[in-house]
Protein backbone atom coordinates (compact mmCIF):
# COMPACT_ATOMS: atom_id res chain seq x y z
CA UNK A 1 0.00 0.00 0.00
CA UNK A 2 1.12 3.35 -0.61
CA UNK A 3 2.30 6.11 1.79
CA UNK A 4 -0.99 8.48 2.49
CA UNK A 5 0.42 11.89 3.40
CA UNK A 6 -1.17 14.98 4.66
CA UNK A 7 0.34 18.42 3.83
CA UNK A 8 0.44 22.10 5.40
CA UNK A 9 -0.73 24.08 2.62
CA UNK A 10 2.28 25.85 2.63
CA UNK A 11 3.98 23.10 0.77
CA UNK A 12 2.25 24.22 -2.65
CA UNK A 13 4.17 27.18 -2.85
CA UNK A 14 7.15 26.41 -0.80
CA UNK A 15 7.85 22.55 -1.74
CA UNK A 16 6.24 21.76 -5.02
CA UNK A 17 8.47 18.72 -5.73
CA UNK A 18 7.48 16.57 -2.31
CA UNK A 19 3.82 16.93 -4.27
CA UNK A 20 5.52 15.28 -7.21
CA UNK A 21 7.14 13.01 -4.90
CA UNK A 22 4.17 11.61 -3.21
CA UNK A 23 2.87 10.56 -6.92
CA UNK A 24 -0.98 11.67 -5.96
CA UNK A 25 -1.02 9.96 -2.92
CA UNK A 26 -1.71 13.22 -0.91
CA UNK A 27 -3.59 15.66 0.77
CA UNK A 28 -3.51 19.00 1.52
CA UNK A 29 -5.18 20.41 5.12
CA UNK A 30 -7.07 23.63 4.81
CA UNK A 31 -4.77 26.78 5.48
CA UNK A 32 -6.87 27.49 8.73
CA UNK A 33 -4.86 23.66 10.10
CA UNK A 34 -1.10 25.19 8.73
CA UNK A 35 1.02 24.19 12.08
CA UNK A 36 4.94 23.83 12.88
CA UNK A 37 4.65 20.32 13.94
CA UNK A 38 4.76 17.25 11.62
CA UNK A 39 3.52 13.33 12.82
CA UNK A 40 4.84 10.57 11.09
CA UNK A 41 3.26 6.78 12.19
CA UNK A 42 4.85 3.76 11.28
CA UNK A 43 4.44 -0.15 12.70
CA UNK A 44 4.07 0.99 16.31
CA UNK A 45 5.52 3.75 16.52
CA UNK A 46 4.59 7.87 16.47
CA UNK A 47 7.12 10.53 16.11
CA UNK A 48 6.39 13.90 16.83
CA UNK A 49 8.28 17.07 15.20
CA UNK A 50 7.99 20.47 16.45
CA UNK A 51 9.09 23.38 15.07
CA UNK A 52 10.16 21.93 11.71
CA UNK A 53 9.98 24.28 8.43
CA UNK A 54 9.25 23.38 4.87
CA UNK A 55 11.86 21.72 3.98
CA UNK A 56 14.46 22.10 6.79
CA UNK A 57 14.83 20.54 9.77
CA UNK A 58 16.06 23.36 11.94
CA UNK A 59 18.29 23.88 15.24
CA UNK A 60 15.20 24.23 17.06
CA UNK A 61 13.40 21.33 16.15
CA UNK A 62 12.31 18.64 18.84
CA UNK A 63 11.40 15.39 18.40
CA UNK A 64 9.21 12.50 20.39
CA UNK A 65 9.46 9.02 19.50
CA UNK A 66 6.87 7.09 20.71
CA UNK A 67 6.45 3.36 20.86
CA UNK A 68 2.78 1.82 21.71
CA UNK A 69 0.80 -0.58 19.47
CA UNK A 70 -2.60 1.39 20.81
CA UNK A 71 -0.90 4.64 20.58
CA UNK A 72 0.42 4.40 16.83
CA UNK A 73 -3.56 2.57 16.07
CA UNK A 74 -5.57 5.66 17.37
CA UNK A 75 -3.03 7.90 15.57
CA UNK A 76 -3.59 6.02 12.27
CA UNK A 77 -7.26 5.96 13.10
CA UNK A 78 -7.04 9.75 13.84
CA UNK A 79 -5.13 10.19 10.74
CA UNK A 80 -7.65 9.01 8.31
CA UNK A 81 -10.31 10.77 9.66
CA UNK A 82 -8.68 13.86 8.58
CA UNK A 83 -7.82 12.39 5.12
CA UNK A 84 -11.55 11.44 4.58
CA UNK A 85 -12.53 15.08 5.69
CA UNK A 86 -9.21 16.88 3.36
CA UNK A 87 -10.11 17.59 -0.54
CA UNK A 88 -8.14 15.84 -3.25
């Protein structure tokens, strides 16, 4: 199955290429959602970026790596919620 990903609307303008990276297999949130933080959920884990840019990984930037079988389910359960609700 292919990656799903969800992006800040930023990356339009700012990123075009991870569009044509994902091959279609994207999202974009509504501008109102546009936040410094970034989730990525994998297996059983969930790791949580904050304060990352488009594009860059900064000196700033933290990171929680969480590992939890229930955790990483409601995220992924979470996550497509909001990629049912996000246009095409």
């Amino acid at each position: 199955m292919p990656h799903k990903i969800l992006f800040d609307p930023r990356v339009k303008e700012l990123l075009p290429e991870a569009l044509e990276d994902a091959k279609g297999h994207y999202r974009i949130l509504p501008q109102e959602y546009a936040t410094p933080g970034l989730v990525d959920i994998f297996g059983d884990y969930v790791v949580t970026f904050v304060s990352i840019g488009i594009g860059n990984v900064g000196e700033e930037v933290t990171i929680f790596v969480m590992k939890n079988k229930e955790l990483a389910e409601s995220y992924k359960t979470w996550f497509n919620f909001i990629w049912d609700h996000c246009k095409k």
